[in-house]
PDB file of N, CA and C in Angstrom:
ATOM      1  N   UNK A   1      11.289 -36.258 -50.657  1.00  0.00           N
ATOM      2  CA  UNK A   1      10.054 -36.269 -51.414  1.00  0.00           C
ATOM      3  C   UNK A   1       8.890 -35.980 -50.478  1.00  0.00           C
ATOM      4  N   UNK A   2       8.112 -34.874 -50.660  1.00  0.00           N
ATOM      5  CA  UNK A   2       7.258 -34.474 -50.131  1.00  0.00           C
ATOM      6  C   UNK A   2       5.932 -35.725 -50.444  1.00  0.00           C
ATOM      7  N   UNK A   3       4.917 -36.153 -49.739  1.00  0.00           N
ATOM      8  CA  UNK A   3       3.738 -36.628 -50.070  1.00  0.00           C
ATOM      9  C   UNK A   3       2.463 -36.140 -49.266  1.00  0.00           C
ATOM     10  N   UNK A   4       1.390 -36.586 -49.633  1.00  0.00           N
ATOM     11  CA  UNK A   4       0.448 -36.079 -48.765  1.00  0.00           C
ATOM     12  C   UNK A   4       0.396 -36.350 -47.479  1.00  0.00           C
ATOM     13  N   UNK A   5       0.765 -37.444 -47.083  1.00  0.00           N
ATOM     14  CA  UNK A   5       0.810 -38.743 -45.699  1.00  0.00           C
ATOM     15  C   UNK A   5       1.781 -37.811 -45.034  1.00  0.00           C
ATOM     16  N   UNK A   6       2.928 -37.170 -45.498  1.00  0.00           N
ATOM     17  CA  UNK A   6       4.094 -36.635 -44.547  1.00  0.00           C
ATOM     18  C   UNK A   6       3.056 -35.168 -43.877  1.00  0.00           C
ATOM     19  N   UNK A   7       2.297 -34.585 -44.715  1.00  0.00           N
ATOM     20  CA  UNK A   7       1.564 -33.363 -44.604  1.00  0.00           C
ATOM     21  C   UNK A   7       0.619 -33.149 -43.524  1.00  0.00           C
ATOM     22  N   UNK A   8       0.342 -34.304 -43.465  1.00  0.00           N
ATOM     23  CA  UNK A   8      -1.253 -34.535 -42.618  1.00  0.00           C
ATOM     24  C   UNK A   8      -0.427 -34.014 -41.430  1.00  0.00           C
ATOM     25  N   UNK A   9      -1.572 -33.391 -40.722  1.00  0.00           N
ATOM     26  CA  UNK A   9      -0.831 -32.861 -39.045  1.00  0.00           C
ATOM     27  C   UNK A   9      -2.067 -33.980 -38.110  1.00  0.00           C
ATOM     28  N   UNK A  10      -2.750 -34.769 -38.905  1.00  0.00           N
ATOM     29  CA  UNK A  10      -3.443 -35.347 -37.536  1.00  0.00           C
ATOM     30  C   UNK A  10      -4.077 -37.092 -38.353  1.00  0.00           C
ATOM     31  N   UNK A  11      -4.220 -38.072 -37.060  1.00  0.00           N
ATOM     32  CA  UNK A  11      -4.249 -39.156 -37.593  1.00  0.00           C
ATOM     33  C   UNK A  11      -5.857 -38.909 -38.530  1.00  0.00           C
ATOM     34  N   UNK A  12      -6.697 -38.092 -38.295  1.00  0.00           N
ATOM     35  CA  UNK A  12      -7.435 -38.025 -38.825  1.00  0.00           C
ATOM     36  C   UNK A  12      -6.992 -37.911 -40.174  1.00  0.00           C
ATOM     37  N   UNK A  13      -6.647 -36.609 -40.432  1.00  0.00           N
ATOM     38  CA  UNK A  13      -6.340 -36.234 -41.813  1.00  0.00           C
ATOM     39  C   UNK A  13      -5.514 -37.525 -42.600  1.00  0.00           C
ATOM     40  N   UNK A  14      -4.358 -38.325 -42.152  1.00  0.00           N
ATOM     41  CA  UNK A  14      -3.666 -39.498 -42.703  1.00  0.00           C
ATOM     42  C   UNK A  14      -4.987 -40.325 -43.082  1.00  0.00           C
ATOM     43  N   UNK A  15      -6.352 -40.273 -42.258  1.00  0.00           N
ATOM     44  CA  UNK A  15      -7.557 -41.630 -42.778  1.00  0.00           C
ATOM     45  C   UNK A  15      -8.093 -40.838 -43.949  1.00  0.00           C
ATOM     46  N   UNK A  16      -8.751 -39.711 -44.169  1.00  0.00           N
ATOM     47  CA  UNK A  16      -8.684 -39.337 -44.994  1.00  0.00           C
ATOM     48  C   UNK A  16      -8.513 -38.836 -46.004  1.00  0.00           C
ATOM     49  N   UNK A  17      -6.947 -38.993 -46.141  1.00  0.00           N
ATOM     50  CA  UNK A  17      -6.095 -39.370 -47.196  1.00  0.00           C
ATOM     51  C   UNK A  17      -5.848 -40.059 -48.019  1.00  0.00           C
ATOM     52  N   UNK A  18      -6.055 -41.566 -46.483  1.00  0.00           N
ATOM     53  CA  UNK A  18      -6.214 -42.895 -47.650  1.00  0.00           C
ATOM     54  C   UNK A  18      -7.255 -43.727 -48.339  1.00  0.00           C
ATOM     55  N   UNK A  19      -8.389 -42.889 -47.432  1.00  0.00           N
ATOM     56  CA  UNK A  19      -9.596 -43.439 -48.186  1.00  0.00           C
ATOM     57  C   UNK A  19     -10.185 -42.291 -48.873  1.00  0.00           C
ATOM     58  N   UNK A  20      -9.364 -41.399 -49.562  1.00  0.00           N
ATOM     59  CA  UNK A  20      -9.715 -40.486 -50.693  1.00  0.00           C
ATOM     60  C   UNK A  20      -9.120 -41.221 -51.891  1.00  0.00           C
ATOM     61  N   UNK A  21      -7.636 -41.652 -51.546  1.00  0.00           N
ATOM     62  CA  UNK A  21      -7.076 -42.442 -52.785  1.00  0.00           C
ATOM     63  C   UNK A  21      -7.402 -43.482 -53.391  1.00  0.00           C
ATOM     64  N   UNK A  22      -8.551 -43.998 -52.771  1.00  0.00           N
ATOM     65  CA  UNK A  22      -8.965 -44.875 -52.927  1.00  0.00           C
ATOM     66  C   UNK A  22     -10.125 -44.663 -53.994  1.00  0.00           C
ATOM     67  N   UNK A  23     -10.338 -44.028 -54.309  1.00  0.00           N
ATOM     68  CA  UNK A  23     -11.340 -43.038 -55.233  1.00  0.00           C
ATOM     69  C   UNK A  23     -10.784 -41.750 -56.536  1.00  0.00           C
ATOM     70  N   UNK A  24      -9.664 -41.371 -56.243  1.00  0.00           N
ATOM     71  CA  UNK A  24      -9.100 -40.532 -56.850  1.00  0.00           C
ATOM     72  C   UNK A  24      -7.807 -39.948 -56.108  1.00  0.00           C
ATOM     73  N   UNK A  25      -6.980 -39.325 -56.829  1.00  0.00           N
ATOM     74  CA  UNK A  25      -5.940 -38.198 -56.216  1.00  0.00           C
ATOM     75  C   UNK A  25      -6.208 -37.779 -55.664  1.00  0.00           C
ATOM     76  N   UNK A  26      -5.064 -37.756 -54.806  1.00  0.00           N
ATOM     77  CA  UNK A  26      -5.083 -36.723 -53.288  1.00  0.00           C
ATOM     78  C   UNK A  26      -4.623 -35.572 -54.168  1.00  0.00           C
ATOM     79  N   UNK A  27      -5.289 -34.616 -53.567  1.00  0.00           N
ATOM     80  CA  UNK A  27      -4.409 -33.140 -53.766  1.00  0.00           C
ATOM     81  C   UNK A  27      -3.684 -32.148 -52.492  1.00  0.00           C
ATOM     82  N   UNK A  28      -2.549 -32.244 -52.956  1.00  0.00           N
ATOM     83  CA  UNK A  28      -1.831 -31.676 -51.409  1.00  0.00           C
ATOM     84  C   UNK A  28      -1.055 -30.332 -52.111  1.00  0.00           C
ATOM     85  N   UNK A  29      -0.393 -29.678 -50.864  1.00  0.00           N
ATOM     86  CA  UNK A  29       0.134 -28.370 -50.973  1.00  0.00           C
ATOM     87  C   UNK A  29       1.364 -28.353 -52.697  1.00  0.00           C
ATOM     88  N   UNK A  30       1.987 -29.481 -51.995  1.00  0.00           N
ATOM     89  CA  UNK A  30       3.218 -29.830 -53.297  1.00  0.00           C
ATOM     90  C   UNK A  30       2.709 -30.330 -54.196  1.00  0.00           C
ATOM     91  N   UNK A  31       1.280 -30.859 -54.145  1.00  0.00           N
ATOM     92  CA  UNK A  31       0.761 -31.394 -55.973  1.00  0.00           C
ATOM     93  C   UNK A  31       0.069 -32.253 -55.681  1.00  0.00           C
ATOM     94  N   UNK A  32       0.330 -33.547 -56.061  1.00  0.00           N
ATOM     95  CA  UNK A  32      -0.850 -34.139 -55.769  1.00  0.00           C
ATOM     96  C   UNK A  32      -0.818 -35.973 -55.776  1.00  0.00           C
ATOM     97  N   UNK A  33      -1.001 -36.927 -55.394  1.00  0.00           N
ATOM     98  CA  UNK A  33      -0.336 -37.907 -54.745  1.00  0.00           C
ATOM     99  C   UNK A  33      -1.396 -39.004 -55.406  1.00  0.00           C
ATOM    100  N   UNK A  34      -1.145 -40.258 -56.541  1.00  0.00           N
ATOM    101  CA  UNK A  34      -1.837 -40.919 -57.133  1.00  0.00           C
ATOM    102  C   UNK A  34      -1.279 -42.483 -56.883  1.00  0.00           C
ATOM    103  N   UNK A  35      -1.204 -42.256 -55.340  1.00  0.00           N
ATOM    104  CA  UNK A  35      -0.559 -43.649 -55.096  1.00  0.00           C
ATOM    105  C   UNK A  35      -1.486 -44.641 -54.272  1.00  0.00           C
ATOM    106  N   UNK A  36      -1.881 -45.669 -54.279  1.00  0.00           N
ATOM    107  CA  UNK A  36      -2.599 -46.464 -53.807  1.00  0.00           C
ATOM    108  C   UNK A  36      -3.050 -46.765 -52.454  1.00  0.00           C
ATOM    109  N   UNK A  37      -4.215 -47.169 -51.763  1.00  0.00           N
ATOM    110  CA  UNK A  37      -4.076 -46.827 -50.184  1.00  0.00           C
ATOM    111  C   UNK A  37      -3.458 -47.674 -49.366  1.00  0.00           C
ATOM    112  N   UNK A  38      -2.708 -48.806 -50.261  1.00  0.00           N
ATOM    113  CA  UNK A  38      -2.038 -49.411 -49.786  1.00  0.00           C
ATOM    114  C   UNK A  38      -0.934 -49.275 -49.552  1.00  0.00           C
ATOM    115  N   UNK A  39      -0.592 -47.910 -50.597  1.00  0.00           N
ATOM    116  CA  UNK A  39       0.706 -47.686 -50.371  1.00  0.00           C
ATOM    117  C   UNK A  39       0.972 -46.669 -49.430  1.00  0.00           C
ATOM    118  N   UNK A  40       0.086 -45.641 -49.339  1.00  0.00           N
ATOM    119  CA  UNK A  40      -0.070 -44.234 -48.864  1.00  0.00           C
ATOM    120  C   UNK A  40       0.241 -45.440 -47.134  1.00  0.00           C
ATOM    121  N   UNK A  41      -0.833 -46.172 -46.756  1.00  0.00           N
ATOM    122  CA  UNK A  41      -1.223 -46.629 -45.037  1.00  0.00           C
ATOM    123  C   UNK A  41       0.434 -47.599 -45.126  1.00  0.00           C
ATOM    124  N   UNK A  42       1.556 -48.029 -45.892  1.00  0.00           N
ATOM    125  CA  UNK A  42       2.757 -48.543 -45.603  1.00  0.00           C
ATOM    126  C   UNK A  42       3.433 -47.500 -45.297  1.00  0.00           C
ATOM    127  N   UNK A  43       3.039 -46.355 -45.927  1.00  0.00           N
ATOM    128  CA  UNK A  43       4.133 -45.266 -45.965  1.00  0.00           C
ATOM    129  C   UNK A  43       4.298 -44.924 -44.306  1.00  0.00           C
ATOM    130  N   UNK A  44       2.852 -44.314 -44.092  1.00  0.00           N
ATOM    131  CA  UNK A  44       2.721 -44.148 -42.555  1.00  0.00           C
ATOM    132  C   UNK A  44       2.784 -45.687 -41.584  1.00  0.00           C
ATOM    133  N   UNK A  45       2.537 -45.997 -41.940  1.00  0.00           N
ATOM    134  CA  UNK A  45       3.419 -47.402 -41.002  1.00  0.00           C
ATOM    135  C   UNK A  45       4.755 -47.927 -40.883  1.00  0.00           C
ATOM    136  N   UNK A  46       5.325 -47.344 -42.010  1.00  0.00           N
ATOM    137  CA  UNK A  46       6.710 -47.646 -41.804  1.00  0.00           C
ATOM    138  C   UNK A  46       7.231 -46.560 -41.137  1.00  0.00           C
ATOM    139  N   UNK A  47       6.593 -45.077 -41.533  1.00  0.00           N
ATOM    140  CA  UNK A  47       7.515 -44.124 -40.872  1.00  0.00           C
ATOM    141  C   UNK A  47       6.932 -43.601 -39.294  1.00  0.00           C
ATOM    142  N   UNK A  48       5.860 -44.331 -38.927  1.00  0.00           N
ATOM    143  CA  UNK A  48       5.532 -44.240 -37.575  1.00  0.00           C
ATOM    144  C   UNK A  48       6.653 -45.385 -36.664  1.00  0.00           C
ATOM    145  N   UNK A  49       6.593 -46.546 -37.042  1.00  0.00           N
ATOM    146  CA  UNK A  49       7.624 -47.609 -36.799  1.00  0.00           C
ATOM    147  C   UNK A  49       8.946 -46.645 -36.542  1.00  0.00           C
ATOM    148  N   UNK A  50       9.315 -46.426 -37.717  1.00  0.00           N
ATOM    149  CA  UNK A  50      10.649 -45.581 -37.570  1.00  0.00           C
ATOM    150  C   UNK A  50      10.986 -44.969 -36.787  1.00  0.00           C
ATOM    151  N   UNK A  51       9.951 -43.556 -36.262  1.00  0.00           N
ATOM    152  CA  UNK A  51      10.046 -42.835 -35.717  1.00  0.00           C
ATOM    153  C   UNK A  51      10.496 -43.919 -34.036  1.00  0.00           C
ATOM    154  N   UNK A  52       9.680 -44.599 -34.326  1.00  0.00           N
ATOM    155  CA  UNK A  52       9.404 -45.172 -32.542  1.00  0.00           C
ATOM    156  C   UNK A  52      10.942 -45.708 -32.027  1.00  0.00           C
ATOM    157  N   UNK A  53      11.329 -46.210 -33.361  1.00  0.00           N
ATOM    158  CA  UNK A  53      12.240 -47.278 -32.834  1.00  0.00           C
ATOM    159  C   UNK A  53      12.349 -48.501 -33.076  1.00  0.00           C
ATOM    160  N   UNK A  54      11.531 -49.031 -33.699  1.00  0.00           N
ATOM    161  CA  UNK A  54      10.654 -50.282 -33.416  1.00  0.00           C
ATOM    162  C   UNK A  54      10.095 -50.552 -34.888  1.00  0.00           C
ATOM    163  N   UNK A  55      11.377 -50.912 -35.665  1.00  0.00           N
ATOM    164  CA  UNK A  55      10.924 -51.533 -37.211  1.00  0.00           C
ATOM    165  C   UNK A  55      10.680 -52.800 -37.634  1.00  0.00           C
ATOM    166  N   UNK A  56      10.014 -53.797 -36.296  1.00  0.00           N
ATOM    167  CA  UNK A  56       9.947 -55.470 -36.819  1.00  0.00           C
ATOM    168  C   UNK A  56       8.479 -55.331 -37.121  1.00  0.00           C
ATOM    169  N   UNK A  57       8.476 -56.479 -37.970  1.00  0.00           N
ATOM    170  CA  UNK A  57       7.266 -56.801 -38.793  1.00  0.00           C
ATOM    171  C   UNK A  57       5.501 -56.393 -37.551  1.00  0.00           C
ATOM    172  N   UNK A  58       6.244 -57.366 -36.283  1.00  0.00           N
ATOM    173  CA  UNK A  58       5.079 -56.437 -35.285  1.00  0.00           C
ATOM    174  C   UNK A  58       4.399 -55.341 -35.068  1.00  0.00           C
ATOM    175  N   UNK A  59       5.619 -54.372 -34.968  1.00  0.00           N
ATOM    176  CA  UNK A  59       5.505 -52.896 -34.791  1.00  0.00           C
ATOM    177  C   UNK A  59       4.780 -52.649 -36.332  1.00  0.00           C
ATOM    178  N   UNK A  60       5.351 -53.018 -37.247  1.00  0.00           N
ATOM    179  CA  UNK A  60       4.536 -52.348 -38.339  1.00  0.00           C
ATOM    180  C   UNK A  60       3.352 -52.479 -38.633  1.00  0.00           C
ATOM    181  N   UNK A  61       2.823 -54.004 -37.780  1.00  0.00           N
ATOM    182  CA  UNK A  61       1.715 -54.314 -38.165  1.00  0.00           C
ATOM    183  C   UNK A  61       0.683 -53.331 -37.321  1.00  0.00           C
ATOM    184  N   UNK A  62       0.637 -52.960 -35.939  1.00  0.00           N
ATOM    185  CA  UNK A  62       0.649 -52.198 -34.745  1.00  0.00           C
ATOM    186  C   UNK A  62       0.334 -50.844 -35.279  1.00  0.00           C
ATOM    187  N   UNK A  63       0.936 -50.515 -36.430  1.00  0.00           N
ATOM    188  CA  UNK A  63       0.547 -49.401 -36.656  1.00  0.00           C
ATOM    189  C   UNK A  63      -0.597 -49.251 -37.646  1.00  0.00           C
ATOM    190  N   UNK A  64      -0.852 -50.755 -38.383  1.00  0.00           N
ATOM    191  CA  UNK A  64      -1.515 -50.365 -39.801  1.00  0.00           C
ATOM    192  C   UNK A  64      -2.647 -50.802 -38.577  1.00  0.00           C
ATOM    193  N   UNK A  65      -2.406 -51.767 -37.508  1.00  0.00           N
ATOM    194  CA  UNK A  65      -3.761 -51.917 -37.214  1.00  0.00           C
ATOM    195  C   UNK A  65      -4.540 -50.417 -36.230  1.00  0.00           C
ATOM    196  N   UNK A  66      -3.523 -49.507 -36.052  1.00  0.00           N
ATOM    197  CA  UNK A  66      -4.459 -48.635 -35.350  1.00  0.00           C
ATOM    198  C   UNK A  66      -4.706 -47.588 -36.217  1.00  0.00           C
ATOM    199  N   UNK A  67      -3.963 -47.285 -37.728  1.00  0.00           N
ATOM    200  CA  UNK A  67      -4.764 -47.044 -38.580  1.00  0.00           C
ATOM    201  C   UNK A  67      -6.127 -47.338 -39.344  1.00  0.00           C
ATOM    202  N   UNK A  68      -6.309 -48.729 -39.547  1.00  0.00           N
ATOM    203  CA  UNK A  68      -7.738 -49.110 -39.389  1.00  0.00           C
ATOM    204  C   UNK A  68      -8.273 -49.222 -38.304  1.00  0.00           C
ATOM    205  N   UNK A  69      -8.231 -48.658 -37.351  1.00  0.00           N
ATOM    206  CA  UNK A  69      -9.050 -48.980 -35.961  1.00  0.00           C
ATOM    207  C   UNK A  69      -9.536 -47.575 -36.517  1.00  0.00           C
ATOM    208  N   UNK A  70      -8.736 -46.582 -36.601  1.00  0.00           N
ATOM    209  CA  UNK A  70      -8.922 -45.196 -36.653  1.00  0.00           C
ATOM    210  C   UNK A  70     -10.326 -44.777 -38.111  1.00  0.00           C
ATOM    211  N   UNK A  71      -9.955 -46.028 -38.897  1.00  0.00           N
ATOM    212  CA  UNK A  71     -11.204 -45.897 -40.381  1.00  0.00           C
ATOM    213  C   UNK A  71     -10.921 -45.721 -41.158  1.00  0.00           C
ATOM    214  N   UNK A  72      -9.288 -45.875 -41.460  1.00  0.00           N
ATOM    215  CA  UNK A  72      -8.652 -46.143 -43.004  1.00  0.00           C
ATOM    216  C   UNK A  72      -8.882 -47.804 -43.482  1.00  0.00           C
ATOM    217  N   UNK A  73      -9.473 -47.364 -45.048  1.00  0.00           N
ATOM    218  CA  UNK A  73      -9.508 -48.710 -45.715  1.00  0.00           C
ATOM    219  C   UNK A  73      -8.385 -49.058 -46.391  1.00  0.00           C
ATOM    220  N   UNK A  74      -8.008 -49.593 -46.311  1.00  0.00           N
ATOM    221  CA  UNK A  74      -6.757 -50.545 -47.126  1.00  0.00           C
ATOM    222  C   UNK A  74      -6.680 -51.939 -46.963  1.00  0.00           C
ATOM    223  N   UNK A  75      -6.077 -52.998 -48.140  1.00  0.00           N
ATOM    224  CA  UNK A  75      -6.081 -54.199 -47.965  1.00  0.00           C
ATOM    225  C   UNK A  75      -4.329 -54.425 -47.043  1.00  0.00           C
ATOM    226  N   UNK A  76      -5.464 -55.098 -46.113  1.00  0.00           N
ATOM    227  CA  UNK A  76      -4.297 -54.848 -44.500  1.00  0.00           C
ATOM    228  C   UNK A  76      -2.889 -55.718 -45.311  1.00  0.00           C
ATOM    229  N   UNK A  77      -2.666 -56.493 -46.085  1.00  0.00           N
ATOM    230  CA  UNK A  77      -1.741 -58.059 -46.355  1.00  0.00           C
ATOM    231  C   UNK A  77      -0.590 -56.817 -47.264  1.00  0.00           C
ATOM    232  N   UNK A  78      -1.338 -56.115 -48.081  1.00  0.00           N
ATOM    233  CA  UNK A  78      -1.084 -55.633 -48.930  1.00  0.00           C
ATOM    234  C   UNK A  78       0.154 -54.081 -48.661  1.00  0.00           C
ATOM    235  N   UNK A  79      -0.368 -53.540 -47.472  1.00  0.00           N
ATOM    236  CA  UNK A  79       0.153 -52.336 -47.211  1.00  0.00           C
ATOM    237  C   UNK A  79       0.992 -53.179 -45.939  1.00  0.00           C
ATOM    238  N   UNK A  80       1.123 -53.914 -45.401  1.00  0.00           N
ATOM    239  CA  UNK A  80       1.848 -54.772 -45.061  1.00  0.00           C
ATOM    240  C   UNK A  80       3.041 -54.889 -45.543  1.00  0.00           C
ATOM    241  N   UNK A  81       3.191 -55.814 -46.853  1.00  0.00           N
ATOM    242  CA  UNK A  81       4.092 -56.444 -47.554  1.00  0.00           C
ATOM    243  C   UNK A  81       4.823 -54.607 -48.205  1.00  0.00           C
ATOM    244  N   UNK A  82       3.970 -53.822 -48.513  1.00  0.00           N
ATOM    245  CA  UNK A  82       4.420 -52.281 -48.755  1.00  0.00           C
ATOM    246  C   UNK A  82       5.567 -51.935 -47.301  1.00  0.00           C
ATOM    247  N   UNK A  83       4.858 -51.917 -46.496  1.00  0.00           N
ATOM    248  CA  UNK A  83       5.851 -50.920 -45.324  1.00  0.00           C
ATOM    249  C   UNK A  83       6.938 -51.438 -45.017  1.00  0.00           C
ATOM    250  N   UNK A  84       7.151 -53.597 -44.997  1.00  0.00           N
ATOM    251  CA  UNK A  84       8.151 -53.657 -44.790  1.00  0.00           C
ATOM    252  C   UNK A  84       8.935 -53.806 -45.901  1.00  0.00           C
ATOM    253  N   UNK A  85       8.601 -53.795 -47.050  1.00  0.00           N
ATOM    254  CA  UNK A  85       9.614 -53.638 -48.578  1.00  0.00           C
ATOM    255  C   UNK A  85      10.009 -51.883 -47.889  1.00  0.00           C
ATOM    256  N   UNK A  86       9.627 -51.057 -47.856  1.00  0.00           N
ATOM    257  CA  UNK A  86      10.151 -50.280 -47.491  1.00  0.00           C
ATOM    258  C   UNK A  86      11.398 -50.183 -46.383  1.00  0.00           C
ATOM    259  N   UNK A  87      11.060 -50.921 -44.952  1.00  0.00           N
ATOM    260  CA  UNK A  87      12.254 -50.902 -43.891  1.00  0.00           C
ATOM    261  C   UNK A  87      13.070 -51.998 -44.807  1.00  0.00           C
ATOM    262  N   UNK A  88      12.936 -53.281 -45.795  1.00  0.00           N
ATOM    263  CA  UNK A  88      13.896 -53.485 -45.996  1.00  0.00           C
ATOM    264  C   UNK A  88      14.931 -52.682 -47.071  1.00  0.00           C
ATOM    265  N   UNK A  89      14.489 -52.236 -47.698  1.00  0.00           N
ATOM    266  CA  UNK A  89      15.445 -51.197 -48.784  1.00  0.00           C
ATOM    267  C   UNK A  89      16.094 -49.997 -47.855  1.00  0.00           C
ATOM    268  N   UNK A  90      16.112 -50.192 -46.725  1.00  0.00           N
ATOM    269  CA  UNK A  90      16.698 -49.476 -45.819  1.00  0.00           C
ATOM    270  C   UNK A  90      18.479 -50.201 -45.916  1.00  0.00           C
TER     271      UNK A  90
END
């Protein structure tokens, strides 16, 4: 499944992604992405985690926090409890 978050080529573009959704649909190459910024900032936190190696609750948090360092809004508890429902359905 293609989404906008997989698309982005830079951490920039992933912030304003998620604080577009936060306002309306993203529109991306494959269509267009009406998912929450809580969900969009788990997505990339779980699959940055992934990538690393490093899927404990730490690491995931590690990532949402240098996504908001970077100036994505999301409710941090929220896209949290998102990224690791995700590594656990793994």
């Amino acid at each position: 499944m293609s989404t906008a978050i997989k698309e982005a080529l830079s951490i920039e573009e992933v912030v304003e992604i998620i604080n577009t959704a936060a306002e309306s649909t993203v529109k991306f190459s494959d269509g267009s992405d009406m998912r929450s910024p809580e969900e969009m900032a788990g997505e990339y936190a779980f699959d940055a985690a992934e990538e690393s190696g490093y899927t404990d609750a730490a690491s995931i948090e590690a990532h949402l926090e240098y996504l908001a360092d970077q100036g994505a809004e999301f409710d941090f508890k929220e896209a949290l409890q998102n990224a690791i429902g995700r590594r656990d359905e793994k």
